[in-house]
N, C-alpha and C. Protein backbone atom coordinates (compact mmCIF):
# COMPACT_ATOMS: atom_id res chain seq x y z
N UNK A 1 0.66 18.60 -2.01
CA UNK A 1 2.07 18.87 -1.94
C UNK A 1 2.70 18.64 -3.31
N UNK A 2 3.23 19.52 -3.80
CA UNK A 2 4.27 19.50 -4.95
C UNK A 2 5.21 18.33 -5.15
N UNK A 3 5.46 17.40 -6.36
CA UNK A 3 6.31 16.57 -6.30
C UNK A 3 7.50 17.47 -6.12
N UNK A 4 7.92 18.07 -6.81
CA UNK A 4 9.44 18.68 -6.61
C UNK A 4 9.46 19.16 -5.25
N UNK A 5 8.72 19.28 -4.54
CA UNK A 5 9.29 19.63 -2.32
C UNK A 5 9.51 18.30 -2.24
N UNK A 6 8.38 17.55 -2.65
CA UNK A 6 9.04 15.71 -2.01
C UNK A 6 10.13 15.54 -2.26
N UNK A 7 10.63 15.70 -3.61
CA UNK A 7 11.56 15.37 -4.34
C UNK A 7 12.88 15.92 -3.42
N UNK A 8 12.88 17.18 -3.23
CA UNK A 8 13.69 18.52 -2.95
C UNK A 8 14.18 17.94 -1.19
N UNK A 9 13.15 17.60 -0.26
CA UNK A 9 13.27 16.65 0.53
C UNK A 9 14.10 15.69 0.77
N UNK A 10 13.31 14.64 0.15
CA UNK A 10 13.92 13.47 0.00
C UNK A 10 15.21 13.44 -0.29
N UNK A 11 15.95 14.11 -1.60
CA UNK A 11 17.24 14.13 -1.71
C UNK A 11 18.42 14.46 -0.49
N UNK A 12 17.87 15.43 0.13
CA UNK A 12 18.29 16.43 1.04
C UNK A 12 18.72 15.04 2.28
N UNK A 13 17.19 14.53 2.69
CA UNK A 13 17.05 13.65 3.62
C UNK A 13 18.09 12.08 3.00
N UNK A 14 18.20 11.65 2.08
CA UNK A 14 19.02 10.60 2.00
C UNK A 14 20.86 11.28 1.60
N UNK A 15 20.97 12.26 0.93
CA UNK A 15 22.04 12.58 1.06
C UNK A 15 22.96 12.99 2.68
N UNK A 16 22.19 13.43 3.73
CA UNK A 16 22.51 13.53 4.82
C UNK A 16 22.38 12.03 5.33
N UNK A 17 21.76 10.84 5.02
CA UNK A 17 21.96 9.62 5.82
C UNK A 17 23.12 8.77 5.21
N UNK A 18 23.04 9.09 3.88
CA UNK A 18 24.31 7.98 3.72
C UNK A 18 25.45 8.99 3.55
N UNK A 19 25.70 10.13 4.66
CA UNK A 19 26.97 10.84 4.80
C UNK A 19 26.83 10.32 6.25
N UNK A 20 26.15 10.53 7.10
CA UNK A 20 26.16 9.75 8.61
C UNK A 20 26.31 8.07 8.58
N UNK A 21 26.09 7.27 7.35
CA UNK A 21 27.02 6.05 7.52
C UNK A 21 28.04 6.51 6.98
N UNK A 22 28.68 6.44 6.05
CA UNK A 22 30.49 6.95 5.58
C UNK A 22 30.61 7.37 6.75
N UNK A 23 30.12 8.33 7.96
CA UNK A 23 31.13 8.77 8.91
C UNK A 23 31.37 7.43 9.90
N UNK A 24 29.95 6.88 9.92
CA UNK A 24 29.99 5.72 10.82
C UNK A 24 31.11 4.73 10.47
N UNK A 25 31.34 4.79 9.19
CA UNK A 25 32.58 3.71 8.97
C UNK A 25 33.92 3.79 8.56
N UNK A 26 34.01 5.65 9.02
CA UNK A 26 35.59 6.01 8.55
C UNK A 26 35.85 6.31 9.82
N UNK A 27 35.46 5.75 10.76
CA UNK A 27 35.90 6.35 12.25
C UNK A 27 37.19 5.98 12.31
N UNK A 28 37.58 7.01 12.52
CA UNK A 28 39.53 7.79 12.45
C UNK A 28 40.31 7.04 11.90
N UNK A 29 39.35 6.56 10.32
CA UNK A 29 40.33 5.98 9.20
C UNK A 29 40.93 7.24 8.28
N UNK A 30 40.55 8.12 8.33
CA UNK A 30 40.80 9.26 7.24
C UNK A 30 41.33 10.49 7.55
N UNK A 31 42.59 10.67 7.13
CA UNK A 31 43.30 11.92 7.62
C UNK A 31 43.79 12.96 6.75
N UNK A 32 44.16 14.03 6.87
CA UNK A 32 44.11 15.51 5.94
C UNK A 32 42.71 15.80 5.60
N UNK A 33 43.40 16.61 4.33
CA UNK A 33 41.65 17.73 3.86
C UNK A 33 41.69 17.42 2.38
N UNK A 34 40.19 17.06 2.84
CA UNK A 34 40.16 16.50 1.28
C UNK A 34 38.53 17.73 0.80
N UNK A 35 38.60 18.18 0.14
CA UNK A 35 36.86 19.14 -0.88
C UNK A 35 36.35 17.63 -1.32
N UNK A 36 35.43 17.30 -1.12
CA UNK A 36 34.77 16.76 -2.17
C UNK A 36 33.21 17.01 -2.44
N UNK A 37 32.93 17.18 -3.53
CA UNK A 37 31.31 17.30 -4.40
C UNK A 37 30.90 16.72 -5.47
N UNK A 38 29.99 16.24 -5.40
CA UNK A 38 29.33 15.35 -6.65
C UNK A 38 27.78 14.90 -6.87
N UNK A 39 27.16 14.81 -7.95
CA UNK A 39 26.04 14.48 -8.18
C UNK A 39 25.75 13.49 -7.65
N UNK A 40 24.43 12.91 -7.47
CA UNK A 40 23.61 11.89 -7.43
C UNK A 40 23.60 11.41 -9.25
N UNK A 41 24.21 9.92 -9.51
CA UNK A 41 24.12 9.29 -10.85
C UNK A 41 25.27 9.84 -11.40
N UNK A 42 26.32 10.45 -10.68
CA UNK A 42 27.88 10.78 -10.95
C UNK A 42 28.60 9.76 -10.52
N UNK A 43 28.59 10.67 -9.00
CA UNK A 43 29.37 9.70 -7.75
C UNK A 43 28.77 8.88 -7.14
N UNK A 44 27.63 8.70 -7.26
CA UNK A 44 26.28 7.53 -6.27
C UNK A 44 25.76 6.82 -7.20
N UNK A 45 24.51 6.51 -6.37
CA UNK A 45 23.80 5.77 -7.26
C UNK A 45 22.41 5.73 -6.28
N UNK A 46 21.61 6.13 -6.78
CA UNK A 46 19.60 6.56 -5.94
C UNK A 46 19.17 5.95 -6.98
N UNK A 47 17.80 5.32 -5.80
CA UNK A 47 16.49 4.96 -6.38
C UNK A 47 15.36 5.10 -5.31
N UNK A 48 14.30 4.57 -5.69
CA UNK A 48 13.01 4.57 -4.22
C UNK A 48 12.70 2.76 -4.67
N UNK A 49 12.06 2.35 -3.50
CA UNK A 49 11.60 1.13 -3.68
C UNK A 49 9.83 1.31 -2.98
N UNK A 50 8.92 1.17 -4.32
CA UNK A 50 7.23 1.29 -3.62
C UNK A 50 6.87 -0.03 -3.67
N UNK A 51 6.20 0.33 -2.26
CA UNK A 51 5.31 -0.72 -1.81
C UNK A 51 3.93 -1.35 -1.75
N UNK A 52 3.80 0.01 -3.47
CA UNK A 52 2.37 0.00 -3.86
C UNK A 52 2.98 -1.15 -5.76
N UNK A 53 4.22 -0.97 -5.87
CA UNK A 53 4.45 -1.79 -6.92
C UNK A 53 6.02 -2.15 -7.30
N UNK A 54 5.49 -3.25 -5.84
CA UNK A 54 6.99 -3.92 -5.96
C UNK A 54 7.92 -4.25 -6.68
N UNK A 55 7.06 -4.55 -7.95
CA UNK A 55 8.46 -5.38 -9.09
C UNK A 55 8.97 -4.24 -9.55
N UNK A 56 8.52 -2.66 -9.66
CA UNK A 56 8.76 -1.79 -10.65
C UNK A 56 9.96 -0.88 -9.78
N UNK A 57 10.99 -0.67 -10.73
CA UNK A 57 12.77 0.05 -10.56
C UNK A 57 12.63 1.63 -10.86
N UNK A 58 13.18 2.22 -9.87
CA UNK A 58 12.79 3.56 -10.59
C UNK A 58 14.48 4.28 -10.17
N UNK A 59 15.40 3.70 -10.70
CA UNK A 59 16.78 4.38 -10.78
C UNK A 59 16.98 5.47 -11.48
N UNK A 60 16.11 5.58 -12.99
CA UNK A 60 16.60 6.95 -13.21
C UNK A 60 15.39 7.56 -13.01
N UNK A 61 14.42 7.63 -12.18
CA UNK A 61 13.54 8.44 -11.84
C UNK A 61 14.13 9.78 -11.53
N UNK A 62 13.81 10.90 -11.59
CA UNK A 62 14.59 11.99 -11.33
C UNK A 62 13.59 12.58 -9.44
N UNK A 63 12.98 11.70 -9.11
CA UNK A 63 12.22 12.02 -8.37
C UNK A 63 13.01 10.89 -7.18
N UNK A 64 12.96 11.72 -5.56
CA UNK A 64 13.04 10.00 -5.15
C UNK A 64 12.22 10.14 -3.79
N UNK A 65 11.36 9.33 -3.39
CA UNK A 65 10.34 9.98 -2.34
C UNK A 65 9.91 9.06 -1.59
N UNK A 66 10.22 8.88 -0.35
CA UNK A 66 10.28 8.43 1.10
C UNK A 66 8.60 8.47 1.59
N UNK A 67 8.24 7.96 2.47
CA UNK A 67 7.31 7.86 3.31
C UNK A 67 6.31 7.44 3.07
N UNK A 68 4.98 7.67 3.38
CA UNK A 68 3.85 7.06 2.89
C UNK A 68 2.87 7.83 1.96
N UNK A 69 2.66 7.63 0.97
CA UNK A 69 1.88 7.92 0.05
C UNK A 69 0.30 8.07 0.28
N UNK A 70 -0.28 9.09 0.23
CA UNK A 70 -1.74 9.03 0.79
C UNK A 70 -2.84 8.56 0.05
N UNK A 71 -2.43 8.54 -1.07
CA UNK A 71 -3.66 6.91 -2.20
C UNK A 71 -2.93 5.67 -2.05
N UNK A 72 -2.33 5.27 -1.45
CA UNK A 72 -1.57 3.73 -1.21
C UNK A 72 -1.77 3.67 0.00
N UNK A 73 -2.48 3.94 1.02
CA UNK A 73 -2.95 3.26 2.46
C UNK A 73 -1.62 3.73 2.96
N UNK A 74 -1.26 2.06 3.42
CA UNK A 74 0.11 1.82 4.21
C UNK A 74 1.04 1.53 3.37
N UNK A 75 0.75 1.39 2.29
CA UNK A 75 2.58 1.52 1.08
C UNK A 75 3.02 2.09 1.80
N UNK A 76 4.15 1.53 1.60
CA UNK A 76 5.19 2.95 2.11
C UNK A 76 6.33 2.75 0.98
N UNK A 77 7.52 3.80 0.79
CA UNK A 77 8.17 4.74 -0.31
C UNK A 77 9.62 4.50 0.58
N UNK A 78 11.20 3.85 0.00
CA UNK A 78 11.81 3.66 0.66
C UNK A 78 13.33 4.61 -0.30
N UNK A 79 13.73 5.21 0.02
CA UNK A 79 15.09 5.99 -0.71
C UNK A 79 16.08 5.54 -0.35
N UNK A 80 16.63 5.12 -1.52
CA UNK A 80 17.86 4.81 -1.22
C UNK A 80 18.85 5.86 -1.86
N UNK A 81 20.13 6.25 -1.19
CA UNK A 81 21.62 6.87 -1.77
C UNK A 81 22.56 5.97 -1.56
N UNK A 82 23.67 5.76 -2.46
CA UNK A 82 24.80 5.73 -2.02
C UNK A 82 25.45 6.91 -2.36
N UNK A 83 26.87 7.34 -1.90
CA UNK A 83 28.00 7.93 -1.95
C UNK A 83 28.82 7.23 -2.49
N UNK A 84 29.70 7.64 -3.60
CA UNK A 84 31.20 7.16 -4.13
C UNK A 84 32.20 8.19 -3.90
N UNK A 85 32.90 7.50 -2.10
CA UNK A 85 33.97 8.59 -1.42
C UNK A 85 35.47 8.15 -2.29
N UNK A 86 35.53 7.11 -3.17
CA UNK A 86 37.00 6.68 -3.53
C UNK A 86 37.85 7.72 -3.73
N UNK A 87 38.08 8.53 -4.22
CA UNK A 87 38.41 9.75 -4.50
C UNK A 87 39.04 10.58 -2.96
N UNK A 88 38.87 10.15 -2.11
CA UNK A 88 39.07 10.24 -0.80
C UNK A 88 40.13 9.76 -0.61
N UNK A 89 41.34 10.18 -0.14
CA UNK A 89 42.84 9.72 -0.38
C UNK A 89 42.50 8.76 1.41
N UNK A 90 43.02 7.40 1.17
CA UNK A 90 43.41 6.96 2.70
C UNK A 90 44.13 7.16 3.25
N UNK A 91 43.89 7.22 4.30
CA UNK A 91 44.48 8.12 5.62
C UNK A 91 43.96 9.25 5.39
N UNK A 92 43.12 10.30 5.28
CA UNK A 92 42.56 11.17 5.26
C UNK A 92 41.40 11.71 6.31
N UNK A 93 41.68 12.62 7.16
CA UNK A 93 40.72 13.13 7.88
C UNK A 93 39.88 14.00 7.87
N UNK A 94 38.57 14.00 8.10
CA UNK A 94 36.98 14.98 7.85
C UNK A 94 36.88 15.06 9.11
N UNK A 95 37.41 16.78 9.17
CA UNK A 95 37.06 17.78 10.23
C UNK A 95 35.91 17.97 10.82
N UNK A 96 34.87 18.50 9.24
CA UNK A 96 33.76 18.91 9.81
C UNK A 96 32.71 18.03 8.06
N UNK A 97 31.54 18.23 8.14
CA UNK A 97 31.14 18.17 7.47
C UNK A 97 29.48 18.67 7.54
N UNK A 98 28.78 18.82 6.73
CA UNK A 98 27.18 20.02 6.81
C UNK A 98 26.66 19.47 5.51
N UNK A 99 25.43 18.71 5.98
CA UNK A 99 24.39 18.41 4.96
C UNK A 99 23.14 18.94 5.49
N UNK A 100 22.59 19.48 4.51
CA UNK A 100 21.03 20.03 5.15
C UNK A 100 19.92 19.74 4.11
N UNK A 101 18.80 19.13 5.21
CA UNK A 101 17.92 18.20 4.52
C UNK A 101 16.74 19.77 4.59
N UNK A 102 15.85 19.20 4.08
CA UNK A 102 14.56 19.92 3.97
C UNK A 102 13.30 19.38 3.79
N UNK A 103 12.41 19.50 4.45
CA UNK A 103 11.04 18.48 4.48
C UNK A 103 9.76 19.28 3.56
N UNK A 104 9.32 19.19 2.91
CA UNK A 104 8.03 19.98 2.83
C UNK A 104 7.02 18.98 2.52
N UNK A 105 6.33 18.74 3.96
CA UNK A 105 4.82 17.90 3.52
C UNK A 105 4.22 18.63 4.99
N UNK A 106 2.66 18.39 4.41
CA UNK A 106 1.82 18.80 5.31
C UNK A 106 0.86 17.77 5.98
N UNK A 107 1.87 16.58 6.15
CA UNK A 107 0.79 15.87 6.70
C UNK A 107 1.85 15.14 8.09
N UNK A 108 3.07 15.79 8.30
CA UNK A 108 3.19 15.32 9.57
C UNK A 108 4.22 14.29 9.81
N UNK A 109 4.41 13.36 8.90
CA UNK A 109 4.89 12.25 8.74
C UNK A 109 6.44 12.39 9.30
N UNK A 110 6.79 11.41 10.00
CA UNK A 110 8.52 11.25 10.66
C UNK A 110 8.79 10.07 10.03
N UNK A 111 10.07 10.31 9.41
CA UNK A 111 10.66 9.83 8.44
C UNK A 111 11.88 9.18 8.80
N UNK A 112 12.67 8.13 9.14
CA UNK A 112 13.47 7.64 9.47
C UNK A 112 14.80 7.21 8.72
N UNK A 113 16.00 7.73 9.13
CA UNK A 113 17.01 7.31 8.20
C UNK A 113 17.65 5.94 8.72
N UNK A 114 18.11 4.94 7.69
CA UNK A 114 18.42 3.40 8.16
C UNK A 114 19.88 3.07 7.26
N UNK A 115 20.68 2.96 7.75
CA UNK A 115 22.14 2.09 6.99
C UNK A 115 21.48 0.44 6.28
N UNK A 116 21.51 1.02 4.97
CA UNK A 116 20.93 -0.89 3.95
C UNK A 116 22.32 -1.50 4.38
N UNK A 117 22.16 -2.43 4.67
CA UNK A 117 23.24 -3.80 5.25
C UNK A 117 23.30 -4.56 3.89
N UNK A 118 22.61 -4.20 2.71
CA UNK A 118 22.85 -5.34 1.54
C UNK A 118 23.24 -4.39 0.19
N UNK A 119 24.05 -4.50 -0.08
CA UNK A 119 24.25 -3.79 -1.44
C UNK A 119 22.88 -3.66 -2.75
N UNK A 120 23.11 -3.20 -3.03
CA UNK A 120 21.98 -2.87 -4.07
C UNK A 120 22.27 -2.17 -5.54
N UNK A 121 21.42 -2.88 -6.62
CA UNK A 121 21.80 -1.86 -8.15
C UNK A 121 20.84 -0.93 -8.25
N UNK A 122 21.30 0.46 -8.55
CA UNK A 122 20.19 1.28 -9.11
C UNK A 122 19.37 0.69 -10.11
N UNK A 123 19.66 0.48 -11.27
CA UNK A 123 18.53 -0.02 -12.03
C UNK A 123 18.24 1.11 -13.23
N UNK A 124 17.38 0.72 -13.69
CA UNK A 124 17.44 1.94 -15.74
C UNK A 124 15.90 2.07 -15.08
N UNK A 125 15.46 2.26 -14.41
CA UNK A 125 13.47 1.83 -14.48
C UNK A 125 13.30 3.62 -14.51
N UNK A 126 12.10 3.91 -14.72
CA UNK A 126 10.85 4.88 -14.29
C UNK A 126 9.82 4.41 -14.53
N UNK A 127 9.19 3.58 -12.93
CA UNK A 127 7.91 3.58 -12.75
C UNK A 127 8.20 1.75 -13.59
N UNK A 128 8.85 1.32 -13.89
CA UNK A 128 8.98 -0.05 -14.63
C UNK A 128 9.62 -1.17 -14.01
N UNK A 129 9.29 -2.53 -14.54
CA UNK A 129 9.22 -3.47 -14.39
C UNK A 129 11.38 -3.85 -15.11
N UNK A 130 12.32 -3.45 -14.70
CA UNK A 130 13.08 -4.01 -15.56
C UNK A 130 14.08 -5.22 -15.50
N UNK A 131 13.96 -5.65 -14.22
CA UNK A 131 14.74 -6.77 -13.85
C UNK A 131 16.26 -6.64 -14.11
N UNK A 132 16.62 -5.38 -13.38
CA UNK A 132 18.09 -4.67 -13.37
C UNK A 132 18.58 -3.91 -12.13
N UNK A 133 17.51 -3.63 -11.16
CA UNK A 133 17.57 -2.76 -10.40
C UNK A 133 16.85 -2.88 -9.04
N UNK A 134 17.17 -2.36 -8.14
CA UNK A 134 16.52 -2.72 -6.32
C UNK A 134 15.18 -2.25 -6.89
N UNK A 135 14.16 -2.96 -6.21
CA UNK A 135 12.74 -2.85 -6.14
C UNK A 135 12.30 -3.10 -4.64
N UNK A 136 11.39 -3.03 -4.77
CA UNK A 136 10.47 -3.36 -3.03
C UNK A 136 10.92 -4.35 -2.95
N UNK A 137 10.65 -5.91 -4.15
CA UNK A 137 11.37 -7.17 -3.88
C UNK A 137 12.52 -7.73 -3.76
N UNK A 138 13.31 -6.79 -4.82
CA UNK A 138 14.89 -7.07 -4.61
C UNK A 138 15.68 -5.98 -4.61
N UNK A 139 17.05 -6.76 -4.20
CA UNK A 139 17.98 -6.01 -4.08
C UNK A 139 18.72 -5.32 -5.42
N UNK A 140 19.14 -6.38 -6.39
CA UNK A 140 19.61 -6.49 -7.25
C UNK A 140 17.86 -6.71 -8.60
N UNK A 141 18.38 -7.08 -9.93
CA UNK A 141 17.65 -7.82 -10.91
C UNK A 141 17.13 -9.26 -10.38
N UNK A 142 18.01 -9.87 -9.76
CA UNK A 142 17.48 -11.41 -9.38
C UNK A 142 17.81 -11.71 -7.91
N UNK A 143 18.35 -10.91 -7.26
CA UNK A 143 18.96 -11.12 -5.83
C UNK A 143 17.62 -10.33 -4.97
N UNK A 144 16.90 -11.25 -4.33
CA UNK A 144 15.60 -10.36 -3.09
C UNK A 144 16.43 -10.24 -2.34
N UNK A 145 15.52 -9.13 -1.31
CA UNK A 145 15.63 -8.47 0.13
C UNK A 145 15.31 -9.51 0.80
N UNK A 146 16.50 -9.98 2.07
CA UNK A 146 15.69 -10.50 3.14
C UNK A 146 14.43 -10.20 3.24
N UNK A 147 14.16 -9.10 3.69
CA UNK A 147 13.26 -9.08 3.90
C UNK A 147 12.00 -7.80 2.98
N UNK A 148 11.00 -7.68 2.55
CA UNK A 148 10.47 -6.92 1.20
C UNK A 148 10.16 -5.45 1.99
N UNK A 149 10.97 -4.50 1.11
CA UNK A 149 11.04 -3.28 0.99
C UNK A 149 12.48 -2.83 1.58
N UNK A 150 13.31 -3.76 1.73
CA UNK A 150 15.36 -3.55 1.38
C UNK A 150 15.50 -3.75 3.22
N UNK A 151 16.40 -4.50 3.35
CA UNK A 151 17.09 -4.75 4.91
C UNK A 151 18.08 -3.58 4.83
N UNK A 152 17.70 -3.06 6.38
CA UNK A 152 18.60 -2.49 7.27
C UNK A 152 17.89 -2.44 8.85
């Protein structure tokens, strides 16, 4: 499988989960019409957390890829998004909204979307060790996960 389908995926798949929490937590806080669009490392902030090498940050990875890796056993690959809705006037209401994910792997795998309950920093890493950013072990540079590979 092509990194860029994982990639192409994955984005797809975490940009549609952390728009289903924002809805989960603007329930009929937000009224009128608001457009909004924005990058990932604009308005957000993505990374992955592996469970084949915990200490290492991969925030500006341009890649971000979920599930289990088939040379890492049971590693498993955790994506994180946020959204930055500020820009979102309060009192503002979302009519409708349409995110569409896209999967391309051939091995089957169901992939689960989860609301992180702990804040988290992207981090400067690719593939590195930088003690700035969520990893498998932490949340933050010095702040761990309850529990290893990010609580939700």
């Amino acid at each position: 499988m092509k990194k860029e389908n994982i990639f192409t995926f994955l984005l797809l798949f975490l940009i549609f989960a952390g728009f289903l929490i924002f809805l989960y937590f603007a329930q009929g806080k937000i009224t009128g019409f608001v457009m909004w669009t924005g990058q990932l490392g604009v308005e957000g902030k993505d990374t992955y957390l592996r469970g084949s090498s915990p200490d290492e940050n991969d925030g500006v990875n341009t890649l971000l890829t979920v599930g289990k890796n088939g040379g890492d056993g049971e590693k498993r690959n955790h994506g994180l998004i946020e959204f930055n809705f500020s820009d979102i006037p309060v009192n503002s209401t979302i009519n409708s909204a349409i995110l569409y994910l896209t999967m391309n792997s051939s091995t089957g795998q169901v992939i689960d979307i989860h609301r992180f309950t702990r804040s988290w920093d992207e981090g400067t890493g690719i593939d590195a060790i930088t003690n700035n950013g969520a990893t498998w072990n932490n949340a933050t540079g010095t702040l761990a996960w309850t529990t290893a590979g990010g609580d939700f």
